[in-house]
Protein backbone atom coordinates (compact mmCIF):
# COMPACT_ATOMS: atom_id res chain seq x y z
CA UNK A 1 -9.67 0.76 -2.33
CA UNK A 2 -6.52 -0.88 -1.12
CA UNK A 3 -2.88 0.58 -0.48
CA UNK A 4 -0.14 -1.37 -1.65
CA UNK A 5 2.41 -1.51 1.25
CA UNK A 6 5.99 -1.24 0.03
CA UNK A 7 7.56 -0.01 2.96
CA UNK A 8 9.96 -2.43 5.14
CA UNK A 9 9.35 -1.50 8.53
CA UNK A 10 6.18 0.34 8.07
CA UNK A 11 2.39 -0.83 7.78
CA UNK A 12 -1.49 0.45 8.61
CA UNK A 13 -2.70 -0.57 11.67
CA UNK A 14 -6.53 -0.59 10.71
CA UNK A 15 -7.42 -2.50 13.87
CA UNK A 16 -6.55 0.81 15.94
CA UNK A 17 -9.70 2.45 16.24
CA UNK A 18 -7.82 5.20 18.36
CA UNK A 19 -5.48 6.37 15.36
CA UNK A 20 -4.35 7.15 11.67
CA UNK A 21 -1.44 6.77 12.08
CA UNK A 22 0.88 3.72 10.47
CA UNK A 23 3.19 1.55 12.58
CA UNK A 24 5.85 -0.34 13.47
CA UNK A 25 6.07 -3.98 11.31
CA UNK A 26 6.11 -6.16 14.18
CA UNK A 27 5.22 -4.02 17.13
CA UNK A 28 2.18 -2.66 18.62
CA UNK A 29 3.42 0.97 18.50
CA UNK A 30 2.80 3.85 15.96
CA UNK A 31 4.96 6.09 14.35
CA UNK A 32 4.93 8.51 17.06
CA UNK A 33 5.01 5.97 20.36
CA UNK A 34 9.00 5.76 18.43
CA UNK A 35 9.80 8.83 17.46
CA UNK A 36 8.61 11.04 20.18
CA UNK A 37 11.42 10.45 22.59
CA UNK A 38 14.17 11.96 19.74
CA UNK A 39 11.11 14.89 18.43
CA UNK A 40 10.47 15.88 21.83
CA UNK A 41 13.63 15.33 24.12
CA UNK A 42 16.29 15.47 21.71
CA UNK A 43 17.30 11.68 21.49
CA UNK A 44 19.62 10.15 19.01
CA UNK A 45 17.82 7.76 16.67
CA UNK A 46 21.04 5.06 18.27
CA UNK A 47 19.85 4.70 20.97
CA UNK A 48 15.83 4.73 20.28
CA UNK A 49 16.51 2.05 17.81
CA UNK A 50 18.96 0.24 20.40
CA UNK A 51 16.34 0.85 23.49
CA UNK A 52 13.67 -0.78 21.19
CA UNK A 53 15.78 -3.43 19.53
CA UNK A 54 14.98 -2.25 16.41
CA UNK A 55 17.25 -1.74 13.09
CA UNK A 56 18.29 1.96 12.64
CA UNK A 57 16.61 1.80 9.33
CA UNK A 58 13.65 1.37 11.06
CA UNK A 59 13.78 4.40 13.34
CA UNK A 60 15.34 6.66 10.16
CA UNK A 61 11.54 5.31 8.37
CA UNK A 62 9.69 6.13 11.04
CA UNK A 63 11.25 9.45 11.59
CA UNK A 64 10.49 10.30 8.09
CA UNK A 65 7.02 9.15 7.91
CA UNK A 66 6.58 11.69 10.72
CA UNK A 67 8.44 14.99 9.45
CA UNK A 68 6.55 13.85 5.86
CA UNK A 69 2.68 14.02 7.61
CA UNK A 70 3.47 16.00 10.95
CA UNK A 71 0.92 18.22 10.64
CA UNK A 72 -1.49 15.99 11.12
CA UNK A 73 0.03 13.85 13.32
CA UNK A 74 1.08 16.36 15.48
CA UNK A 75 -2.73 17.36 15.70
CA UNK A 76 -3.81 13.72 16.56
CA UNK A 77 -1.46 13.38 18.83
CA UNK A 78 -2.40 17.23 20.71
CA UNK A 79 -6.36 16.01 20.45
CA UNK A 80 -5.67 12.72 22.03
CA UNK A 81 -4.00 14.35 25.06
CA UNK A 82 -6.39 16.92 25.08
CA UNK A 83 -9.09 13.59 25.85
CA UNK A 84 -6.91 12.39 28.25
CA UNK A 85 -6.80 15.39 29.98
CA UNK A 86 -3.42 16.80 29.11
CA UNK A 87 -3.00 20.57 28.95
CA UNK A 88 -0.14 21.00 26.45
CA UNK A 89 1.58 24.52 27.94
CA UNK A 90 4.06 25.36 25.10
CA UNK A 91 3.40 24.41 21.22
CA UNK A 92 3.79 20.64 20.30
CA UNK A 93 7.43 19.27 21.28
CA UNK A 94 6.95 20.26 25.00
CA UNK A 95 6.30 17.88 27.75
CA UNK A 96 2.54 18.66 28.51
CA UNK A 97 1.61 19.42 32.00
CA UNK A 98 -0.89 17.53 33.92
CA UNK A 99 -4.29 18.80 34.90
CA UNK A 100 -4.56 18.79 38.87
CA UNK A 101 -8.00 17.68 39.83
């Protein structure tokens, strides 16, 4: 079966074995690798869209893919660091701390 894409700035990226997550027309980021900076440290979607050269529209779609499926990709996100050996110390939106060998 095959989803019609009718976003703009959003599309699949099937070749990422590593995620569900959709991304960024264009780029080789997903939906959170944008939106994580103004989700977890407060920034304004101005300057995320002017640090990544990308239309505000762009960051505004993004952000709203997120808040519309963040339960689940909060949880990818959490079980990715957990494999990369993050220990998140707060819930999701805190910087996670780093496991000391």
């Amino acid at each position: 079966m095959s989803v019609e894409n009718t976003y703009k700035w959003l599309e699949p990226k099937p070749y990422n074995k590593f995620t569900k997550q959709w991304g960024i027309k264009g780029r080789n980021m997903t939906v959170w690798n944008l939106v994580a900076d103004i989700v977890v440290s407060g920034e304004m979607p101005e300057y995320i869209a002017w640090n990544y050269r990308l239309p505000l529209e762009a960051v505004q779609k993004a952000l709203n893919h997120y808040y519309a499926n963040k339960e689940w990709i909060d949880a990818e996100v959490d079980e990715t660091g957990g494999r990369l050996g993050l220990i998140m110390s707060e819930p999701h939106g805190h910087y996670p701390k780093f496991r000391i060998p």
